[in-house]
Structure formats: structure tokens, C-alpha cells
Protein backbone atom coordinates (compact mmCIF):
# COMPACT_ATOMS: atom_id res chain seq x y z
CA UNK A 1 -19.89 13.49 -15.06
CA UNK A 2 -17.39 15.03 -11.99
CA UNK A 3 -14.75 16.71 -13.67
CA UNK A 4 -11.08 15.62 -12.47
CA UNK A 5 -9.60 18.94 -13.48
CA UNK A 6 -11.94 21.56 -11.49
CA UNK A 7 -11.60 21.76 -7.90
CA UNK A 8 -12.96 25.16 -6.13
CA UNK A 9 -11.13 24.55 -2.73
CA UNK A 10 -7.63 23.75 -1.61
CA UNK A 11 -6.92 21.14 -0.21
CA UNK A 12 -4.58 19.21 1.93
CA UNK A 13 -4.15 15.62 3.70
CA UNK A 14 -3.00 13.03 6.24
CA UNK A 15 -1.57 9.82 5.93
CA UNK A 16 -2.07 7.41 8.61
CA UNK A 17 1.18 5.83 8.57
CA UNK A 18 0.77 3.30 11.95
CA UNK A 19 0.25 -0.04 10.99
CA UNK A 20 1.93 -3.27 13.05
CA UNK A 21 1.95 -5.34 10.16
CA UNK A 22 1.65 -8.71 12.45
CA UNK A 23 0.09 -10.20 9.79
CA UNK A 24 3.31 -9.91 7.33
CA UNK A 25 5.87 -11.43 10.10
CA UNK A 26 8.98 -12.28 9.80
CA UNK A 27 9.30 -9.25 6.88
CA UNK A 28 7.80 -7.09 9.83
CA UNK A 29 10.45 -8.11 12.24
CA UNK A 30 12.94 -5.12 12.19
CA UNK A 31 10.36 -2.43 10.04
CA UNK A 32 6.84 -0.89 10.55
CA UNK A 33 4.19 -1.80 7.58
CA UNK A 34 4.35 1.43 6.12
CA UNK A 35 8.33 0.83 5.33
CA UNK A 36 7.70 -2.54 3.56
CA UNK A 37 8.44 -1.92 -0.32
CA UNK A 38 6.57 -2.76 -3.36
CA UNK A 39 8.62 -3.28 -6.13
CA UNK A 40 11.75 -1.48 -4.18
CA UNK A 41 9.58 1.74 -3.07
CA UNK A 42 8.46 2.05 0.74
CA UNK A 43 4.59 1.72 0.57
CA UNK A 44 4.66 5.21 2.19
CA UNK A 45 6.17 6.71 -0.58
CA UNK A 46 3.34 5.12 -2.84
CA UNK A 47 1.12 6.90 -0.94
CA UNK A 48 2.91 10.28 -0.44
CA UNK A 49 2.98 10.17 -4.55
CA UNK A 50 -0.57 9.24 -4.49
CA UNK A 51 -1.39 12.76 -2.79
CA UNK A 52 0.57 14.90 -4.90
CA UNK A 53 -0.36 13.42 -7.86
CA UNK A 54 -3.57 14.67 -7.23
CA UNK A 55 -2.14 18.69 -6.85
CA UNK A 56 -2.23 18.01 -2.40
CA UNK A 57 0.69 20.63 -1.40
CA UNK A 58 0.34 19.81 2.25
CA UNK A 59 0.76 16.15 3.14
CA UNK A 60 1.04 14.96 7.08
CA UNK A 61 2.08 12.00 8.56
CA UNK A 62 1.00 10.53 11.40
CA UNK A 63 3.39 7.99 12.82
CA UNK A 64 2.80 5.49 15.31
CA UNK A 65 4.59 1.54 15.44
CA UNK A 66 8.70 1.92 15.06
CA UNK A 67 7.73 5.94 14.40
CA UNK A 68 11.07 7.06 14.97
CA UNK A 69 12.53 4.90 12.27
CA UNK A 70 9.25 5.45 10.09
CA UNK A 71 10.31 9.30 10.34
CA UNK A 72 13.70 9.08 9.77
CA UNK A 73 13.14 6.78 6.80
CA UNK A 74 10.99 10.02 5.42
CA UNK A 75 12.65 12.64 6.18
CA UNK A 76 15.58 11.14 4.42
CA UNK A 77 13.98 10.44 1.20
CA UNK A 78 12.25 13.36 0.96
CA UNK A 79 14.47 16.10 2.28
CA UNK A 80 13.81 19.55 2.11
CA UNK A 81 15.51 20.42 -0.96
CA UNK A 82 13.57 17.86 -2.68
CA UNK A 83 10.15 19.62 -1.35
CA UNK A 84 10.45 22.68 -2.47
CA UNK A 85 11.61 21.40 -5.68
CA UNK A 86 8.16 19.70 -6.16
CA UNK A 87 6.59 22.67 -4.03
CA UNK A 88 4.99 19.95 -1.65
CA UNK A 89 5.25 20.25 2.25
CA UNK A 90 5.66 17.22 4.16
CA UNK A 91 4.92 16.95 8.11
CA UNK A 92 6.05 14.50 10.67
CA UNK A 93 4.48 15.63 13.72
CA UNK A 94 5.27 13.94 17.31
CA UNK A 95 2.25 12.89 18.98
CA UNK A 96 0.55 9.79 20.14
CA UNK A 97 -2.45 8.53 18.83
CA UNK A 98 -4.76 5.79 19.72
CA UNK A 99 -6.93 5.44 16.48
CA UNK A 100 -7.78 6.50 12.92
CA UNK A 101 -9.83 9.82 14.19
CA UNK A 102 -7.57 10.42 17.29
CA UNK A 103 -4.59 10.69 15.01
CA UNK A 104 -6.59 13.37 13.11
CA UNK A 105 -7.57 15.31 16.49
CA UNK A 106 -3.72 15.37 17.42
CA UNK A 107 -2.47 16.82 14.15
CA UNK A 108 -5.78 19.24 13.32
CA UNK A 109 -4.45 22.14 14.46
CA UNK A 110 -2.06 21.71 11.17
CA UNK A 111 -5.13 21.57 9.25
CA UNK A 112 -6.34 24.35 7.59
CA UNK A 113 -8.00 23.98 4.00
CA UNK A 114 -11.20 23.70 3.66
CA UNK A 115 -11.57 20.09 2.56
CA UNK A 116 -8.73 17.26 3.60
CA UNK A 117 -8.15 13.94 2.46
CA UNK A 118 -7.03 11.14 4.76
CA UNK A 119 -5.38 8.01 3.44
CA UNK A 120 -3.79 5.20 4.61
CA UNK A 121 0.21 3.99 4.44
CA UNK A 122 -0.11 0.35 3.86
CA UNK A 123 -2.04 0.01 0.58
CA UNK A 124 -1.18 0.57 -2.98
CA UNK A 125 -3.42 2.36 -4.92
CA UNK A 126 -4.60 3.76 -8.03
CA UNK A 127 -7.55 5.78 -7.12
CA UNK A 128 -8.42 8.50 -9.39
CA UNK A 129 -7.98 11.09 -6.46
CA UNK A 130 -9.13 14.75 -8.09
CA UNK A 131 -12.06 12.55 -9.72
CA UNK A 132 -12.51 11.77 -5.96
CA UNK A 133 -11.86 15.57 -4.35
CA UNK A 134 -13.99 16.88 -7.21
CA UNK A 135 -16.81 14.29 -6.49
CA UNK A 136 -17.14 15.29 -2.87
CA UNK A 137 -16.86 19.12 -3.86
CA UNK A 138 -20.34 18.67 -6.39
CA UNK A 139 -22.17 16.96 -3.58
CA UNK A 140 -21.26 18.97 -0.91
CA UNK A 141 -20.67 16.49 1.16
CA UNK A 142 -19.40 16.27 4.82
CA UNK A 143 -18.08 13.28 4.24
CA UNK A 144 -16.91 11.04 0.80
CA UNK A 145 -15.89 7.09 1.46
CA UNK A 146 -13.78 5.65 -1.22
CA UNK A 147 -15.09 2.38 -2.56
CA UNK A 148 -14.75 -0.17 -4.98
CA UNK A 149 -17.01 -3.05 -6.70
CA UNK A 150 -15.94 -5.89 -6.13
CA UNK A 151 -17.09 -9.55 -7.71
CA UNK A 152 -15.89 -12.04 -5.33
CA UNK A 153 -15.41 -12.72 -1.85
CA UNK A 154 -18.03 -10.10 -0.97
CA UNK A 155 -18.22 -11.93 2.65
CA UNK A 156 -14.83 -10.68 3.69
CA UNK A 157 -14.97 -7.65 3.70
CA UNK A 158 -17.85 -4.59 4.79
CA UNK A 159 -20.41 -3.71 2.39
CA UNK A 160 -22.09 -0.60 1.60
CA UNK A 161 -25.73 0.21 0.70
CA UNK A 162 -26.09 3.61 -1.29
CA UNK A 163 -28.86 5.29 -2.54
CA UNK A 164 -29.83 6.64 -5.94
CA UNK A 165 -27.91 9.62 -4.94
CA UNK A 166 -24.72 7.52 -3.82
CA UNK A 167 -25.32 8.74 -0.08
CA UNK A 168 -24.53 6.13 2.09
CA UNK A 169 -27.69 4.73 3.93
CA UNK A 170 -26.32 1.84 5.67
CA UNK A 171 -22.87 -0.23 6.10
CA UNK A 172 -22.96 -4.22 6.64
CA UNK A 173 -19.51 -5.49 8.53
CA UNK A 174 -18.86 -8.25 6.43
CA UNK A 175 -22.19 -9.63 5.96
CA UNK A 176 -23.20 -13.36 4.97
CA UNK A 177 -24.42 -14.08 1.39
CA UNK A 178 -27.94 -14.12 3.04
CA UNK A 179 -27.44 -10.67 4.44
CA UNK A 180 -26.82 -9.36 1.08
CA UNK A 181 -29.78 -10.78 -0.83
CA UNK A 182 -31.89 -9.68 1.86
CA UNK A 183 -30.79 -6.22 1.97
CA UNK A 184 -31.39 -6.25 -1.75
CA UNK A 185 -34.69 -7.51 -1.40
CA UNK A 186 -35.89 -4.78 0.89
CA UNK A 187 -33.72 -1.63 -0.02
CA UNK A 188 -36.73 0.25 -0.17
CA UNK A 189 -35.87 1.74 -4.12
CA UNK A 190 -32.41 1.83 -3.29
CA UNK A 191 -29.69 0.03 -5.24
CA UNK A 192 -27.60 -2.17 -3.54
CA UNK A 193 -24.14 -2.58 -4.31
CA UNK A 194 -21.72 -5.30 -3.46
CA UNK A 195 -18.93 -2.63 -2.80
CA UNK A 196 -16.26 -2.20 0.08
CA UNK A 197 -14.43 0.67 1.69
CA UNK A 198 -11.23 0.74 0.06
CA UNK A 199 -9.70 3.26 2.70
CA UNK A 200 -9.26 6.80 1.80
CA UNK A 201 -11.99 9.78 2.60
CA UNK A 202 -12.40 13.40 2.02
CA UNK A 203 -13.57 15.29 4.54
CA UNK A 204 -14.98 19.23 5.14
CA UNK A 205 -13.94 21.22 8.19
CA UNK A 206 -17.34 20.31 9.54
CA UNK A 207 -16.18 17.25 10.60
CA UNK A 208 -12.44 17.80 11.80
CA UNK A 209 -14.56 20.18 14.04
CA UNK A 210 -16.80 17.49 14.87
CA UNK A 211 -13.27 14.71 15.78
CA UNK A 212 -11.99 17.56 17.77
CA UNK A 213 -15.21 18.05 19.87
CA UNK A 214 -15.65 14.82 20.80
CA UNK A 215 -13.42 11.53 22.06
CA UNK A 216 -14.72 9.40 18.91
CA UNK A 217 -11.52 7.07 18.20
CA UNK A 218 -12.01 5.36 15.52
CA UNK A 219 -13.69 6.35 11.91
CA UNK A 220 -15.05 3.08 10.97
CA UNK A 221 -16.85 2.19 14.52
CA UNK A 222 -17.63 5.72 15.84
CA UNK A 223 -17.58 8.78 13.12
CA UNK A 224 -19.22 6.81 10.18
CA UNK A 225 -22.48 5.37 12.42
CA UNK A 226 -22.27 8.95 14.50
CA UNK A 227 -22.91 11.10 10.63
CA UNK A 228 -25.45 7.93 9.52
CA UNK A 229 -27.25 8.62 12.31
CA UNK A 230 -27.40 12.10 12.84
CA UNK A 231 -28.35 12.41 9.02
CA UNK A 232 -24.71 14.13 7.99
CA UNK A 233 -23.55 14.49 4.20
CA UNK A 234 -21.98 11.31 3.61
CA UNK A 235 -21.65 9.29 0.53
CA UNK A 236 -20.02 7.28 -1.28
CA UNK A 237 -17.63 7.38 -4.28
CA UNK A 238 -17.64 3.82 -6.42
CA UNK A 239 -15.24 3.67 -9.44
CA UNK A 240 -13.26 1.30 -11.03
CA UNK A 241 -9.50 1.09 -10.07
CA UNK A 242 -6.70 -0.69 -8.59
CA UNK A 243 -6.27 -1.19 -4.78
CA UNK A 244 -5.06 -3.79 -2.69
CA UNK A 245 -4.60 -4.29 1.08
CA UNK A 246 -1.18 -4.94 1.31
CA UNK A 247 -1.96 -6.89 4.36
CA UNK A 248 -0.42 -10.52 4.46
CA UNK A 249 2.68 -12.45 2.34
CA UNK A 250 0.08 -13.45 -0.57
CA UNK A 251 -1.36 -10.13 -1.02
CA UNK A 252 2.43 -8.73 -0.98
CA UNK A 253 3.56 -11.14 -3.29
CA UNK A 254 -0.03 -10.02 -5.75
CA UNK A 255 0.99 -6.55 -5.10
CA UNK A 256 4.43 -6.45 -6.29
CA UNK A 257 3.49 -8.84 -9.76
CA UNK A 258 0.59 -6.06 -10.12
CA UNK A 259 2.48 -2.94 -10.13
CA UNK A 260 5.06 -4.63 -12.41
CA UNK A 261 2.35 -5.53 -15.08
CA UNK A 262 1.44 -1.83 -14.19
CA UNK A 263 -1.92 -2.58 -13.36
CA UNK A 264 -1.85 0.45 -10.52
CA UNK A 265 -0.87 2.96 -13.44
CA UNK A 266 0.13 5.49 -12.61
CA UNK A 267 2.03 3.98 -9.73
CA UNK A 268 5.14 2.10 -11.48
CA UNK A 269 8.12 0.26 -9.65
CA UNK A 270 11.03 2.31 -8.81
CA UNK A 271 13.51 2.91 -11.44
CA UNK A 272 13.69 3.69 -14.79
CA UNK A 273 11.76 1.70 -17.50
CA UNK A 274 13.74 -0.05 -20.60
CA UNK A 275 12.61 0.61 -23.68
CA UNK A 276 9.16 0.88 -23.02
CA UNK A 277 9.07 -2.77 -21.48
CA UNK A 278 7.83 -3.59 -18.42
CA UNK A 279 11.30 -3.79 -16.81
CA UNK A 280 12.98 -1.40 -14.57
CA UNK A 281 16.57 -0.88 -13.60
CA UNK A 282 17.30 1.72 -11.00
CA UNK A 283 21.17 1.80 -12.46
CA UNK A 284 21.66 3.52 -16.06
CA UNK A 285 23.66 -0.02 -17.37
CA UNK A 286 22.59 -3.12 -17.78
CA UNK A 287 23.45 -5.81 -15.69
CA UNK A 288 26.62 -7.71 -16.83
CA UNK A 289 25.50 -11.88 -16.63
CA UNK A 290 21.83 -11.37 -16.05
CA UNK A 291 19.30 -12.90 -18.39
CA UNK A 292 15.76 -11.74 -17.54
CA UNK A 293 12.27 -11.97 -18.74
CA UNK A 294 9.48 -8.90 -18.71
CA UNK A 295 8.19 -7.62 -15.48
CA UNK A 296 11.67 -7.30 -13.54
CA UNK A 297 12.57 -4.66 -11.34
CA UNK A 298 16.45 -4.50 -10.80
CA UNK A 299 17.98 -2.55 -7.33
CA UNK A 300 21.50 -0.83 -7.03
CA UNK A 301 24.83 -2.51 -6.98
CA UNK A 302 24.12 -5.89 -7.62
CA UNK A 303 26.46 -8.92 -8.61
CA UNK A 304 25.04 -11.54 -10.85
CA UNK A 305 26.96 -14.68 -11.72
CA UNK A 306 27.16 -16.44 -15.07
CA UNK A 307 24.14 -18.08 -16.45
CA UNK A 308 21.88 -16.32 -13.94
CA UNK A 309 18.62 -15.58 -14.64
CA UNK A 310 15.21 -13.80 -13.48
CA UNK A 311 12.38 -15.14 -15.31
CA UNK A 312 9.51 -12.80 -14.69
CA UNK A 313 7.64 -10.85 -12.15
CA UNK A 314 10.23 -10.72 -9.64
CA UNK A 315 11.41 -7.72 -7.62
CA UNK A 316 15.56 -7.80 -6.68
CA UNK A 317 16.60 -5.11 -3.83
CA UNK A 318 20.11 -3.51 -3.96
CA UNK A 319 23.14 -5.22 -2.89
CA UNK A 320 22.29 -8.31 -3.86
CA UNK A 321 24.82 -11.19 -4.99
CA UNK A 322 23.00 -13.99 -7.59
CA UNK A 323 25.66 -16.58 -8.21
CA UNK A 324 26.11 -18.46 -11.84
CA UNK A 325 22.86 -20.83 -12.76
CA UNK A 326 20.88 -19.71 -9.92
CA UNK A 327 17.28 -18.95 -11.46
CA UNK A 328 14.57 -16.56 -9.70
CA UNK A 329 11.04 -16.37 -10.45
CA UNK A 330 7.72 -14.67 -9.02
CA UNK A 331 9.48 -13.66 -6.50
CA UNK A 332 10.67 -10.81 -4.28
CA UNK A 333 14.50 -10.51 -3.09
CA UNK A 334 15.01 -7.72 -0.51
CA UNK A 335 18.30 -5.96 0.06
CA UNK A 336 21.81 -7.40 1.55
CA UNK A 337 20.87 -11.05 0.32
CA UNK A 338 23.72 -13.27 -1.10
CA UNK A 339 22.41 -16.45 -3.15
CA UNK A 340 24.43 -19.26 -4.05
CA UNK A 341 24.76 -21.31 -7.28
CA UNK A 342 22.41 -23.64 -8.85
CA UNK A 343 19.39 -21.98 -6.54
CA UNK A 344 16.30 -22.03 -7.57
CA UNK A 345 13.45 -19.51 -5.77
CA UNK A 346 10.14 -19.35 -7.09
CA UNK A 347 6.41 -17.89 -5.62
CA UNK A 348 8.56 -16.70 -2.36
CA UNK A 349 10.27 -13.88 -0.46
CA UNK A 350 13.32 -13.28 0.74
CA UNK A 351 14.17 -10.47 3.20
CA UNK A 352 17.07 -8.26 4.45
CA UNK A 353 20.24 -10.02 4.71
CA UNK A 354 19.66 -13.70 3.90
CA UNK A 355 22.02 -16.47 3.08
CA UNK A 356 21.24 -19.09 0.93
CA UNK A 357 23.89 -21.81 0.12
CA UNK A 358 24.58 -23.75 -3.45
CA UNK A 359 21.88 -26.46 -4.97
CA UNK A 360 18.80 -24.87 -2.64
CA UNK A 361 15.22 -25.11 -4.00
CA UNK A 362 12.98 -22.56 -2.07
CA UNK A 363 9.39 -22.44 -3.33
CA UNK A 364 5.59 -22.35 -3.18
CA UNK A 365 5.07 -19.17 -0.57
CA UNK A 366 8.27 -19.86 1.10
CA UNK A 367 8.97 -16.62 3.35
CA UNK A 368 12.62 -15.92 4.76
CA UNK A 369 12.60 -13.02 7.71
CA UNK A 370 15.50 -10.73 8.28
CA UNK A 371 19.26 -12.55 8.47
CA UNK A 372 18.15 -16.24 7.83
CA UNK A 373 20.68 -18.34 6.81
CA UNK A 374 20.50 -21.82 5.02
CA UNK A 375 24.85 -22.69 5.12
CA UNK A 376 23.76 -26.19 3.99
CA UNK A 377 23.59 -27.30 0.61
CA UNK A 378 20.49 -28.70 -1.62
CA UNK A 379 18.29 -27.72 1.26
CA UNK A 380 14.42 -27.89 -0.06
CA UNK A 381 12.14 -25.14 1.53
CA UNK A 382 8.38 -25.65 0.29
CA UNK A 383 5.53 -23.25 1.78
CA UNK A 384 7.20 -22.33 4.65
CA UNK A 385 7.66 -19.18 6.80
CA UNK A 386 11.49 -19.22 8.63
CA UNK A 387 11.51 -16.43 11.64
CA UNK A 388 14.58 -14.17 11.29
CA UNK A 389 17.60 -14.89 12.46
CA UNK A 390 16.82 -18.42 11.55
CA UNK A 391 20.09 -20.54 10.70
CA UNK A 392 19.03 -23.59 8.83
CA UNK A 393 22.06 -25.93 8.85
């Protein structure tokens, strides 16, 4: 059993924080991945918490797509003051990267513990981290992968065949069922496991010297095969946890109902929790109007109308105006929307500065971008995406 508690080195980390997001367009249009919040908190910030949960004092950043804004956006929510008031450091280096390891080369000088973690920006996770540190401390390893089990869909994603030892002896990119029966049937003693990279690895010195004397790019196609091959310390960790690629408008829709059924515990939604309820208000009063079920999460400065009402597992931004008997459920409402009466949203998202007139039904994986605006009543939107600046008349 790895002990959580007893790490022997310090450590610190970077956060890869340069993802396009194409794949969540419209919600994309105006903001980097990274900047996209889960139940009202930036993923980045998930994953800044993440780190120094786990005791990390020294956190970098590594910016890429829309990096000025990405930087501003940090900087401002975690200011100096706040810092040193939770005795964390937090780095937003200017450089340009070109890949996962490159990024790493450009900000190793800043690097300086003997072990460091890298994680990623666009995920929200769970990961028992010091269990994680602490695991790749007691091997010794070079080199720790953070993986999961996982039951279905083993086909999309890479698996991972470990020894008795959990050293990594061979990755499959997202191998065919066949693939993985026959790699079962000739591991040789081994045991494989239908597990996949969730993202996140610890590293040792050894190998930030090894990224910055050499012109490997990226982890998953050059360092990982370059240590397999040349017989380097690397393993695997495999636990049980939450994690989920926050990666298209289903996942983000999954993520947010997750976190408020606080199945990524530790990580909550922002605000505070009621009563030991699954429902969080980031004001100290209740909202005047509002009638709403278990796993809400409430923004700043909102207006609800008479008879309005969130049924469950829904996500409201700040600045938002809900007029009377307009219903929301399973959904997400981003900031600066105004929503007319008699609306009802289910299973769908609604972005930065919508419009939605009286009597509209929007349902079923509907997706609104940035400053859409439906100005004509009783309009019926079913599993659609509308590009932003959209006016739907």
C-alpha cells in the first residue's frame, strides 16, 4: 500500500493550458478550452486546485490558443495577494510552444524540484494526486502515467499493457477488440489491462534533462516509445477515480451533472453549498421567485421571474434574467443570457449573451454560441447547434 501522506521530495508542476477546443464550437468561439467552466469555475482553475490540493507550491502554466486572454483570466483570479495567502506560486510564462514536451523544454529552466507533475487544463479530475506522487517516489520511477480502468468503449481510446510490477511494457493506440484479446493471449505472464491514459504524469529530473536534450515534441508519440525502448523507469499508476475529457458538448454537458452529484469529490461547483444539499449558490440569499430541485448551481446577480423554476442538474452563470413560468432542466446557462416567459430548455446549453424570446422550447442537445438571439416567439429548437451571433427570427 503507497502511502498518500509521505512524500520524500518536493515537488512542483505544469499545466498545459493550450487546447483549441474545435470540438466544443460555438462555446469555443470567443474563449480558449481551458476558460470553459464546469459548474461556473474555469476548467483551469479545476486544475490549478487539483495541484495544490495535493501540497504542489509551484504551479506553471503554459499558455498557448487566445494565451493572452487565458493569462489575464488567471492572473485575475488568482492575484498575488491571494497566493501568498495559500502560500502557492503561480507562473505564466511567455513562450511559444509547439507540443506537450516542447512546452516543458520552454518553461524547464523554472523547474527545479526533484520530481514534477504535468497535467492538463481541459479535464476535470479527481485523481488521488499524493497517492500518485507517492506511487512514483516507491518505484523510483523516471516516469509514472496516470490511468484508469475502464469497462466500455475500450476501442476509443489507447490501451496499456503493464506488467506484474505495473511497468509499462507496451501501449496499443486505440486497438480493435481483436487486438486486445490477442495481446491477452500472448502477454507472456503479464496481465493485461483494459486501461487508458487519463492525462497527468510525474516525472524525475532525468527526464526534463532528457526533453531538454533532444527536439522530441510530443509525450505521447516521441518520449513514451523513446523510455519503452531504451528500457527507462516507466510505469503505470491504475486506480479508481473520476476523470473525464471535457472534450465535446455531450461530455460538457456529463461533466457539469457529475460534479453537481459530486461524483469528482473533492472538486465541487463553485459556491457555497445549502444545507448540506447538493445545491450551490455563489450569493449568501436565496433567490427571491426561484423554485429549484437538488443539483443546482446558482451564479451572481440574477433575476428570476414568478413561477420560475430549475428542476435539477442545471448550472445558471451570473447575470442572468429567467422570466415567470420559464422552466430549466439538465442544462447549462452561461453568463449575460436573458430568457423569456413560458421557455422551456432542457438537455442543452446556452452561452454568453443569448436571447431567447417568450413560448420557446429548446431541447435534446440544443447548443446556442455566444450572442444568439431567437426575437421570435414559440420557436422549437431540437438537437441543434446555432453558430454565435446567430439571430433566429
Amino acid at each position: 500500500m503507497v502511502s498518500e501522506a509521505k512524500l520524500k521530495t518536493s515537488w512542483s508542476a505544469v499545466i498545459l493550458a493550450g487546447g483549441l477546443g474545435t470540438r466544443l464550437n460555438p462555446l469555443t468561439a470567443h474563449i480558449c478550452k481551458p476558460m470553459v467552466s464546469v459548474t461556473n469555475k474555469p476548467m483551469v482553475d479545476y486544475a490549478i486546485d487539483h495541484l495544490r490540493y495535493a501540497g504542489i507550491k509551484k504551479i506553471i502554466i503554459v499558455v498557448k490558443h487566445m494565451g493572452d486572454e487565458l493569462r489575464a483570466q488567471i492572473q485575475s483570479t488568482w492575484t498575488e495577494e491571494i497566493c501568498q495567502e495559500l502560500g502557492i506560486e503561480i507562473l505564466v510564462p511567455k513562450v511559444e510552444s509547439i507540443g506537450t514536451a516542447d512546452a516543458v523544454r520552454k518553461v524547464a529552466h523554472l523547474i527545479t524540484t526533484e520530481n514534477f507533475v504535468v497535467s492538463m487544463a481541459d479535464i476535470v479530475t479527481n485523481l488521488p494526486m499524493r497517492k500518485f506522487m507517492a506511487f512514483h517516489e516507491a518505484k523510483q520511477a523516471q516516469a509514472t502515467v496516470s490511468m484508469k480502468r475502464i469497462e466500455e468503449m475500450a476501442t476509443k481510446y489507447g490501451n496499456t499493457m503493464l506488467d506484474q510490477e505495473s511497468r509499462i511494457i507496451r501501449f496499443l493506440e486505440k486497438p480493435s477488440s481483436e487486438e486486445i484479446y490477442l495481446s491477452a493471449l500472448t502477454g507472456g505472464g503479464t496481465d493485461f489491462l483494459p486501461i487508458i491514459n487519463t492525462g497527468i504524469y510525474c516525472f524525475s529530473q532525468e527526464i526534463l534533462d532528457l526533453i531538454v536534450s533532444t527536439d522530441f515534441i510530443d509525450f505521447g508519440k516521441h518520449i513514451f516509445p523513446f523510455l519503452l525502448e531504451n528500457q527507462y523507469a516507466l510505469y503505470g499508476f491504475v486506480d479508481d477515480y473520476y476523470w473525464m475529457d471535457v472534450g465535446n458538448h455531450t461530455t460538457y454537458l456529463w461533466a457539469n451533472w457529475d460534479i453537481l452529484r459530486q461524483f469528482g469529490y473533492p472538486v465541487l461547483p463553485e459556491g457555497t453549498q445549502q444545507q448540506k444539499r447538493n445545491v450551490w449558490y455563489q450569493e449568501s440569499e436565496p433567490p427571491q421567485n426561484l423554485t429549484h430541485g437538488d443539483y443546482v448551481c446558482l451564479g451572481r446577480n440574477n433575476r428570476y421571474g414568478i413561477g420560475s423554476k430549475i428542476v435539477s442538474l442545471s448550472t445558471i452563470g451570473s447575470n442572468v434574467v429567467i422570466d415567470d413560468d420559464t422552466e430549466i432542466d439538465r442544462s447549462v446557462i452561461w453568463d449575460n443570457v436573458q430568457i423569456g416567459k413560458n421557455v422551456h430548455i432542457s438537455n442543452s446549453i446556452i452561452a454568453n449573451d443569448c436571447e431567447i424570446a417568450d413560448f420557446c422550447i429548446i431541447r435534446s442537445n440544443t447548443v446556442l454560441g455566444p450572442g444568439v438571439k431567437i426575437t421570435s416567439p414559440h420557436t422549437v429548437l431540437d438537437n441543434q447547434v446555432i453558430a454565435e451571433n446567430t439571430i433566429i427570427s
